[in-house]
PDB file of N, CA and C in Angstrom:
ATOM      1  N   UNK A   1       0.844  -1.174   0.000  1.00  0.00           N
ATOM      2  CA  UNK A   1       0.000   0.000   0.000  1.00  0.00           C
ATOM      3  C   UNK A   1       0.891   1.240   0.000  1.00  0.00           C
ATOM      4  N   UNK A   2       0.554   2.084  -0.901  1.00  0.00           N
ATOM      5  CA  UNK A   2       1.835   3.378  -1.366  1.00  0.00           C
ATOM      6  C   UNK A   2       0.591   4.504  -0.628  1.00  0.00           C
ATOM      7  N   UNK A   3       1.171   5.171   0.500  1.00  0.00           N
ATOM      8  CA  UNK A   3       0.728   6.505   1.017  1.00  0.00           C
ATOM      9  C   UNK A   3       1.013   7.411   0.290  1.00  0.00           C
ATOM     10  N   UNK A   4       0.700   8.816  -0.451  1.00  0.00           N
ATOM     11  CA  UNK A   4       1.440   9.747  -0.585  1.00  0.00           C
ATOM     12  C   UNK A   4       1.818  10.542   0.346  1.00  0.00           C
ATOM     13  N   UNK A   5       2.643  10.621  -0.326  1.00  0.00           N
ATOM     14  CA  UNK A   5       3.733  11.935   0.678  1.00  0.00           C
ATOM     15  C   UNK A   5       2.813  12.608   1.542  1.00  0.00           C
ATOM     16  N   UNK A   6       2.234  13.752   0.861  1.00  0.00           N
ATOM     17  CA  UNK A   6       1.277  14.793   1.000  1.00  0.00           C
ATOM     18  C   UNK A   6       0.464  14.510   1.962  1.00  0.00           C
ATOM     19  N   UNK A   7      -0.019  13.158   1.870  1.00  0.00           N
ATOM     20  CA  UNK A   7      -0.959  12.653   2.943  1.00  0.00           C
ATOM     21  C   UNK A   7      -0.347  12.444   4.309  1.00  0.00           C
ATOM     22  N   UNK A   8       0.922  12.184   4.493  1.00  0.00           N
ATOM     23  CA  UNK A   8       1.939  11.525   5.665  1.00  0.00           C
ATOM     24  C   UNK A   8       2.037  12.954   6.192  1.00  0.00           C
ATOM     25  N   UNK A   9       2.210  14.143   5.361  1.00  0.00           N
ATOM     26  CA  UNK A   9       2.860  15.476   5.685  1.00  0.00           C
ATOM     27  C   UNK A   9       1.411  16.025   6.383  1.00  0.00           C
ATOM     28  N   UNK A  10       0.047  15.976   5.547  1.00  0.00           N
ATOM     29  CA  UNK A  10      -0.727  16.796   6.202  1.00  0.00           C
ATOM     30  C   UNK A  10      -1.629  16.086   7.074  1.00  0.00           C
ATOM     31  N   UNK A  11      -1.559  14.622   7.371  1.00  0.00           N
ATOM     32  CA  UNK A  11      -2.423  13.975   8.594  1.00  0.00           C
ATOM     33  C   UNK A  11      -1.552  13.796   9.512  1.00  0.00           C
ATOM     34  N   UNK A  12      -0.124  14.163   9.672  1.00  0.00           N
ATOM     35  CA  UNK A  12       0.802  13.253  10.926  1.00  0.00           C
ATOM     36  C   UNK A  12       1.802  14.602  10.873  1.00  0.00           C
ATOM     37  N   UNK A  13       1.225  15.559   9.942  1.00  0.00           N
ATOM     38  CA  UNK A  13       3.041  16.953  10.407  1.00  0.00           C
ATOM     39  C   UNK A  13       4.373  16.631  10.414  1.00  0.00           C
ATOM     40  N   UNK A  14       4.566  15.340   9.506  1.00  0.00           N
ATOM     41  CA  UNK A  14       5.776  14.884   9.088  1.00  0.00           C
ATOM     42  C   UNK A  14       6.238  15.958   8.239  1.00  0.00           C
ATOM     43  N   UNK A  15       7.329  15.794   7.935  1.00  0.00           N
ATOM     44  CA  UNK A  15       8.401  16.526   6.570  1.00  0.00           C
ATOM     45  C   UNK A  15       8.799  15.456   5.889  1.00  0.00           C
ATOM     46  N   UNK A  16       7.963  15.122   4.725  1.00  0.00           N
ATOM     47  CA  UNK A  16       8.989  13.814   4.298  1.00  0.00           C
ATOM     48  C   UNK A  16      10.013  14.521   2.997  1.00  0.00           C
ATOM     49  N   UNK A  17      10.467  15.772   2.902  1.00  0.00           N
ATOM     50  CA  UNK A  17      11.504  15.714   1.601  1.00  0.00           C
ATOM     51  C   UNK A  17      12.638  15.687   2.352  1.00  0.00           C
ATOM     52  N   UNK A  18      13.260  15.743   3.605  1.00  0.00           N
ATOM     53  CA  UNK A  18      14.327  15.593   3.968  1.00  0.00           C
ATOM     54  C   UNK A  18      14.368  14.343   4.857  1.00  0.00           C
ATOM     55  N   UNK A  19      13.442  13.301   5.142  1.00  0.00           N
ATOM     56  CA  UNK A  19      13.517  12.178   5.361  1.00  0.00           C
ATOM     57  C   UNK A  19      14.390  11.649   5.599  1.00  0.00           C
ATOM     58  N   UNK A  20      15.073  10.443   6.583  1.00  0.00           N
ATOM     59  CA  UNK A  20      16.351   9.922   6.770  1.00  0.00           C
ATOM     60  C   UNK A  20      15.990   8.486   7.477  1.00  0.00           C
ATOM     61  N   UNK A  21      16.965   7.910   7.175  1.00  0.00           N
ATOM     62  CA  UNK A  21      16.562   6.908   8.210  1.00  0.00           C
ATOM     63  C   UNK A  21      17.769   5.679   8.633  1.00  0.00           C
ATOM     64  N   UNK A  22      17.779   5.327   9.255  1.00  0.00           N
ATOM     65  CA  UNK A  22      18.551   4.586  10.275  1.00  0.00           C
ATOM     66  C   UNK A  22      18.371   2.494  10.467  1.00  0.00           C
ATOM     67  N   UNK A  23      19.263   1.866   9.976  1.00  0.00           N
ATOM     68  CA  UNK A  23      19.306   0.803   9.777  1.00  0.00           C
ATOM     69  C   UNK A  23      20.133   0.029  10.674  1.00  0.00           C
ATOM     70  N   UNK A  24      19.745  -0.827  11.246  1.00  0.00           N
ATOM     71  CA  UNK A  24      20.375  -1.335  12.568  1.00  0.00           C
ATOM     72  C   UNK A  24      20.247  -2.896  12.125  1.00  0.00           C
ATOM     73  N   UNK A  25      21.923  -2.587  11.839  1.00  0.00           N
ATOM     74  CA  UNK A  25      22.201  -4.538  11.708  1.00  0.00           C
ATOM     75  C   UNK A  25      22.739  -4.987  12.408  1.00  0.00           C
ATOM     76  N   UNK A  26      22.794  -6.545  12.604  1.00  0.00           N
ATOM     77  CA  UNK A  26      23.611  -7.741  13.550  1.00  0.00           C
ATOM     78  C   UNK A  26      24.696  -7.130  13.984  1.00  0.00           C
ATOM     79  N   UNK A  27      24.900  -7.743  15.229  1.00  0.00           N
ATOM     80  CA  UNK A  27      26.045  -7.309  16.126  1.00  0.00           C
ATOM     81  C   UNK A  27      27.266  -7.966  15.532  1.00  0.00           C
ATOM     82  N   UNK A  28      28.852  -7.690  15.810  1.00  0.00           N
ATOM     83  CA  UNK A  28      29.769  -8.044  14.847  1.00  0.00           C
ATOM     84  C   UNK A  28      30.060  -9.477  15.836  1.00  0.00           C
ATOM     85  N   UNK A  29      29.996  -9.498  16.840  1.00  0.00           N
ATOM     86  CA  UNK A  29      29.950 -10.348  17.948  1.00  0.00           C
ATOM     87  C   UNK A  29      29.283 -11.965  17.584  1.00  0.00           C
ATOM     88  N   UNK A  30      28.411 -11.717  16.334  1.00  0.00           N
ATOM     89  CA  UNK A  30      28.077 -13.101  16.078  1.00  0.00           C
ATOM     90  C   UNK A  30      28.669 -13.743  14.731  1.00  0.00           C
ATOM     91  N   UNK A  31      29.726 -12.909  14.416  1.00  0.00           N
ATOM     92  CA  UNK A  31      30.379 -13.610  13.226  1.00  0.00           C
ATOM     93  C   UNK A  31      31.959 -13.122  13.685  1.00  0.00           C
ATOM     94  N   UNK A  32      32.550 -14.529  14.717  1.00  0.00           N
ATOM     95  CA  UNK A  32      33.703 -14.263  15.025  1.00  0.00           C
ATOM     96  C   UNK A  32      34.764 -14.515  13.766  1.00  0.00           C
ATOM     97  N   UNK A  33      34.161 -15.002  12.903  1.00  0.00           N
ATOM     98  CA  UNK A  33      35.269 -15.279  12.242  1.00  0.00           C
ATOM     99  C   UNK A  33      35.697 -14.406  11.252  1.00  0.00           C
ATOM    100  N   UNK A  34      34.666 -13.176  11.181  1.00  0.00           N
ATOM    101  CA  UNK A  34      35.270 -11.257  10.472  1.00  0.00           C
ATOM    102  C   UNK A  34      35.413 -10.416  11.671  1.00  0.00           C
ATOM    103  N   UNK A  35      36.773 -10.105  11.628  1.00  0.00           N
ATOM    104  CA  UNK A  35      37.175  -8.924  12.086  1.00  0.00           C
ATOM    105  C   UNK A  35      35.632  -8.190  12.211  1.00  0.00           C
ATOM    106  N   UNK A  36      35.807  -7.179  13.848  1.00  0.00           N
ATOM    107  CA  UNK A  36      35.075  -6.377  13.406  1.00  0.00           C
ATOM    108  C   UNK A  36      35.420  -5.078  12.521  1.00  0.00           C
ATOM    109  N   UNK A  37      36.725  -4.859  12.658  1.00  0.00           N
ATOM    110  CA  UNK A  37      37.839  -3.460  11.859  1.00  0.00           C
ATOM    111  C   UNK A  37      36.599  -4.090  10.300  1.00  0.00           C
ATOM    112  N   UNK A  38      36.647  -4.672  10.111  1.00  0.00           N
ATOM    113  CA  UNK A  38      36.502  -5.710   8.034  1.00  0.00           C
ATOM    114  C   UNK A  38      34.495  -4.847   8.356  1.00  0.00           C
ATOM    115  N   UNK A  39      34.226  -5.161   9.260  1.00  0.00           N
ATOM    116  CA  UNK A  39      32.575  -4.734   9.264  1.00  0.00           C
ATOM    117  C   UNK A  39      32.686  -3.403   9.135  1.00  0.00           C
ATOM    118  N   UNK A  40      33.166  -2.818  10.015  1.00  0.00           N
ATOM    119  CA  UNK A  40      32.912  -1.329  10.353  1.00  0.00           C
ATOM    120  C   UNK A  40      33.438  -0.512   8.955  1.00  0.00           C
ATOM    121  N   UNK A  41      34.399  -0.784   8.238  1.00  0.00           N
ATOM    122  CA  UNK A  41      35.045  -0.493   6.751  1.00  0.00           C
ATOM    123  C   UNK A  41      34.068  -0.559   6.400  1.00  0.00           C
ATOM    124  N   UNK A  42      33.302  -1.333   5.942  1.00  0.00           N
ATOM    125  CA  UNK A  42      32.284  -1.927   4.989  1.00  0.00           C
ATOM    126  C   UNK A  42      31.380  -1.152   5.070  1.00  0.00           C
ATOM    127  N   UNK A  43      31.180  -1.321   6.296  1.00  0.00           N
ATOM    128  CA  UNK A  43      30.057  -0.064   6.330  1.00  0.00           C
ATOM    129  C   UNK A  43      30.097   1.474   6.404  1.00  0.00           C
ATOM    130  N   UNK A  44      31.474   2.010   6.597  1.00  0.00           N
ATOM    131  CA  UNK A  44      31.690   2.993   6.198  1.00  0.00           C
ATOM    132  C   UNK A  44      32.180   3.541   4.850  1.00  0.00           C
ATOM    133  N   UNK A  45      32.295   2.129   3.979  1.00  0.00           N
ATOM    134  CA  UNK A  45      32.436   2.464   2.477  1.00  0.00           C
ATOM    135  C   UNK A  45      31.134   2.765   2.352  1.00  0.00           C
ATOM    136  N   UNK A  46      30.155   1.925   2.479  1.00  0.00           N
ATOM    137  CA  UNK A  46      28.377   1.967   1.777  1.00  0.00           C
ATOM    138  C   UNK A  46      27.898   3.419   2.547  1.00  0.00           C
ATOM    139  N   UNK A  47      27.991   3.414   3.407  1.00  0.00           N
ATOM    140  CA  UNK A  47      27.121   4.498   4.074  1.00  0.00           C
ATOM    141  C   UNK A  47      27.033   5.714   3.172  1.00  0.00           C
ATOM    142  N   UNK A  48      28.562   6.559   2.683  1.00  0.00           N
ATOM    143  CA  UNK A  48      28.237   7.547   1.851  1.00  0.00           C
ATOM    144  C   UNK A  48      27.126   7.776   0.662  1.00  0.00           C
ATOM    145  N   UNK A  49      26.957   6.223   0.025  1.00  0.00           N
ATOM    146  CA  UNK A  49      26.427   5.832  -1.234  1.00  0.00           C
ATOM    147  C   UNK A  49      25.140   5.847  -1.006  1.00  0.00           C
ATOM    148  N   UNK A  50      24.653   6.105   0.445  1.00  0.00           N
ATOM    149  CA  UNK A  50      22.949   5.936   0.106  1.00  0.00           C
ATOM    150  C   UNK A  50      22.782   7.014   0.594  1.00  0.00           C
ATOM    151  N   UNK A  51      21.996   7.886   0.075  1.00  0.00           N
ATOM    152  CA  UNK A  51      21.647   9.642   0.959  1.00  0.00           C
ATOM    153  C   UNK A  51      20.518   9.595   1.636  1.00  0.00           C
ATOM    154  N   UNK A  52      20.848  10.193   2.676  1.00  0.00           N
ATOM    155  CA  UNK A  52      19.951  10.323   4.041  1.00  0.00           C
ATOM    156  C   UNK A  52      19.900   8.746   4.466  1.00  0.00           C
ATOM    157  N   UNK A  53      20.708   7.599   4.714  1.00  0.00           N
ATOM    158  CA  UNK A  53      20.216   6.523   5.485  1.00  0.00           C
ATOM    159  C   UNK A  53      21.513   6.342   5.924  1.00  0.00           C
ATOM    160  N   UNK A  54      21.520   5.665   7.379  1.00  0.00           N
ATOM    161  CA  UNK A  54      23.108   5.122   7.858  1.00  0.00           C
ATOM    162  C   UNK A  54      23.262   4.003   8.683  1.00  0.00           C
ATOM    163  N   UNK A  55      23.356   3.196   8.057  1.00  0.00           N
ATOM    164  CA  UNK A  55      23.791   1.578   8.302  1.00  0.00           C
ATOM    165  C   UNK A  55      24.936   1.580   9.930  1.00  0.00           C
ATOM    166  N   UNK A  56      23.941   1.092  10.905  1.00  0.00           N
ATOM    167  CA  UNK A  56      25.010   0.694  11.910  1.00  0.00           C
ATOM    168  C   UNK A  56      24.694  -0.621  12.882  1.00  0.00           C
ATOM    169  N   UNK A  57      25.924  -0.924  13.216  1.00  0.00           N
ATOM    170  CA  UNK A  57      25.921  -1.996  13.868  1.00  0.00           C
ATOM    171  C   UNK A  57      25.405  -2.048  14.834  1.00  0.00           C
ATOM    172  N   UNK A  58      24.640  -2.738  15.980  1.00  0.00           N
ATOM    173  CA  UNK A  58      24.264  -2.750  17.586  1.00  0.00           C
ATOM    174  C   UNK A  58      25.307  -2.446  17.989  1.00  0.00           C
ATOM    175  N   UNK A  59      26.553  -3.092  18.231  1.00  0.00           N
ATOM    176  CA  UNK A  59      27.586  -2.543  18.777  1.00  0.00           C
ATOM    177  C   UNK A  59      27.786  -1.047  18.637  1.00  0.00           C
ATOM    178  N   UNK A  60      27.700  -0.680  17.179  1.00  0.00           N
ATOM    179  CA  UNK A  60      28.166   0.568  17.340  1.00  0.00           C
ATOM    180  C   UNK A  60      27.292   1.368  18.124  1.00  0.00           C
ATOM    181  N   UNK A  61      26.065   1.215  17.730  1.00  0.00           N
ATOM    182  CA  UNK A  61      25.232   1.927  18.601  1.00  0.00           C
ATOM    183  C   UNK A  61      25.278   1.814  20.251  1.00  0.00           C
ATOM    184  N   UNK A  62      25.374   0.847  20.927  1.00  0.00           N
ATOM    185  CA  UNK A  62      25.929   0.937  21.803  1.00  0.00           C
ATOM    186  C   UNK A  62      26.403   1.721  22.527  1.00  0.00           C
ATOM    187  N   UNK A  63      28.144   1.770  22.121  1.00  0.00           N
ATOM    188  CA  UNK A  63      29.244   2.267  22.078  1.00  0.00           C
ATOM    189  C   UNK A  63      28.516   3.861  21.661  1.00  0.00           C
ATOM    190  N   UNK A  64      27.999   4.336  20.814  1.00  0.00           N
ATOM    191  CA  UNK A  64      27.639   5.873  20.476  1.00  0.00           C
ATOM    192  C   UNK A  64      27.103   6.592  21.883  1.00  0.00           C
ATOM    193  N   UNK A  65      26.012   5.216  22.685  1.00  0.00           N
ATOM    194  CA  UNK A  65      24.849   5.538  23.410  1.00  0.00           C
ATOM    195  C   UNK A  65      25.732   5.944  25.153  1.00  0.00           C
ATOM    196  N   UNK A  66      26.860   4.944  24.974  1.00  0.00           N
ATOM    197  CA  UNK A  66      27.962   4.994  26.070  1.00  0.00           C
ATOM    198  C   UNK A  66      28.384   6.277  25.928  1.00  0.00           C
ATOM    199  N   UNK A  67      28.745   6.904  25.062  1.00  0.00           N
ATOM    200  CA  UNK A  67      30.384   7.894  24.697  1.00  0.00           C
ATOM    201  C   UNK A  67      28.774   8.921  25.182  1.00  0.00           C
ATOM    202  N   UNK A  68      27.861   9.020  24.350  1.00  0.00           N
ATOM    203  CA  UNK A  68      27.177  10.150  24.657  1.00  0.00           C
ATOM    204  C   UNK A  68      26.560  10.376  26.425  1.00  0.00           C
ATOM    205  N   UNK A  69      26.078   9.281  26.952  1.00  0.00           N
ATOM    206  CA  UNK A  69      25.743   9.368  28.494  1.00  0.00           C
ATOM    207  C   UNK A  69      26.988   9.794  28.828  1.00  0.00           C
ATOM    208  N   UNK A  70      28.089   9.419  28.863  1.00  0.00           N
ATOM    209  CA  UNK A  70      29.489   9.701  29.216  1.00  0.00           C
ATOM    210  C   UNK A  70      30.300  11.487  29.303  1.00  0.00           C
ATOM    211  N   UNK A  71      29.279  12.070  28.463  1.00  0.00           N
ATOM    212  CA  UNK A  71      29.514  13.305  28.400  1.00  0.00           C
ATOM    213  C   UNK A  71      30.531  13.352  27.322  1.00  0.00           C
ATOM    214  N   UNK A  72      30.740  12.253  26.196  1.00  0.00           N
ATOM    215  CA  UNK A  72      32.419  12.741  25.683  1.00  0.00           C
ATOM    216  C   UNK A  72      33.446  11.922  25.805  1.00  0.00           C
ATOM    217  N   UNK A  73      33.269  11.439  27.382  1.00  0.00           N
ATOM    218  CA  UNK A  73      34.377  11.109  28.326  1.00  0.00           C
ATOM    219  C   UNK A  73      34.452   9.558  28.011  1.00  0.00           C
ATOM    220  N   UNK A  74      35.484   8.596  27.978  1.00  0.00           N
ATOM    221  CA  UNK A  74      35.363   7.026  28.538  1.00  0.00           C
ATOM    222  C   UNK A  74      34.619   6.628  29.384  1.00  0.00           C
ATOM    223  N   UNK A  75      33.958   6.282  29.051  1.00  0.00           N
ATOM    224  CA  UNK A  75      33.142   5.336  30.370  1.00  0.00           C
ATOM    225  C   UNK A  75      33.931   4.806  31.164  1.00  0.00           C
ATOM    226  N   UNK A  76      34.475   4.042  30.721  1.00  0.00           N
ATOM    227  CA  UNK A  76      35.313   3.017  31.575  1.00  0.00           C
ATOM    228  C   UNK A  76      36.481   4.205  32.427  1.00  0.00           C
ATOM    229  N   UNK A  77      36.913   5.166  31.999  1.00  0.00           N
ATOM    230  CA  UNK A  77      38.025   6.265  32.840  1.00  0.00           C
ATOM    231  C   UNK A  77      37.560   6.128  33.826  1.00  0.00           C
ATOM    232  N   UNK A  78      36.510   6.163  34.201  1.00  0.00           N
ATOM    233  CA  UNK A  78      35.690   7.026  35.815  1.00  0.00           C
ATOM    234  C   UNK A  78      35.009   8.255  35.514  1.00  0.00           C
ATOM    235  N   UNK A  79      34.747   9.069  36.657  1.00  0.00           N
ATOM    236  CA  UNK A  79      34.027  10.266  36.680  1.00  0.00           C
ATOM    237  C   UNK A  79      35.028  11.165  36.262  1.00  0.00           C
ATOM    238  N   UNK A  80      34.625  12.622  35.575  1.00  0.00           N
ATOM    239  CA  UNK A  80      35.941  13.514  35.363  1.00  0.00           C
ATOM    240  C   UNK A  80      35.701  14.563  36.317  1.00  0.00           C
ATOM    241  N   UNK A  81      34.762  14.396  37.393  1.00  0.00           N
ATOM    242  CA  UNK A  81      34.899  15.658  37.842  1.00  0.00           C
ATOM    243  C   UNK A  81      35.412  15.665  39.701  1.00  0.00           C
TER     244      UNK A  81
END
């Protein structure tokens, strides 16, 4: 079933011409036998190639969700203040 745009924009106050979206694949953790360095490449070759979408790992996300509660900082350092 194809919505139009127009319809998404004026029943829900979406913006769909700058649209983006976010793809969350398998953790690198279940395929020990690739590097995760070989995943994270990979996906930072493709990522440029699709506009407005960005391919990431659970791990990475993770790790993003850490560094950002963290203020910046290592988690694992301790407190900085």
């Amino acid at each position: 079933m194809d919505i139009p745009l127009s319809r998404v924009r004026d029943e829900f106050g979406i913006e769909t011409r700058r649209a983006g979206a976010l793809v969350l694949v398998g953790h690198p953790g279940l395929h020990p036998g690739v590097p995760e360095s070989e995943v994270n490449e990979a996906l930072r070759t493709f990522n440029p190639h699709v506009t407005r979408f960005e391919v990431l790992t659970c791990k990475e996300l993770l790790d993003n969700a850490e560094r950002s509660l963290a203020g910046g900082h290592d988690p694992g350092a301790g407190s900085a203040w």
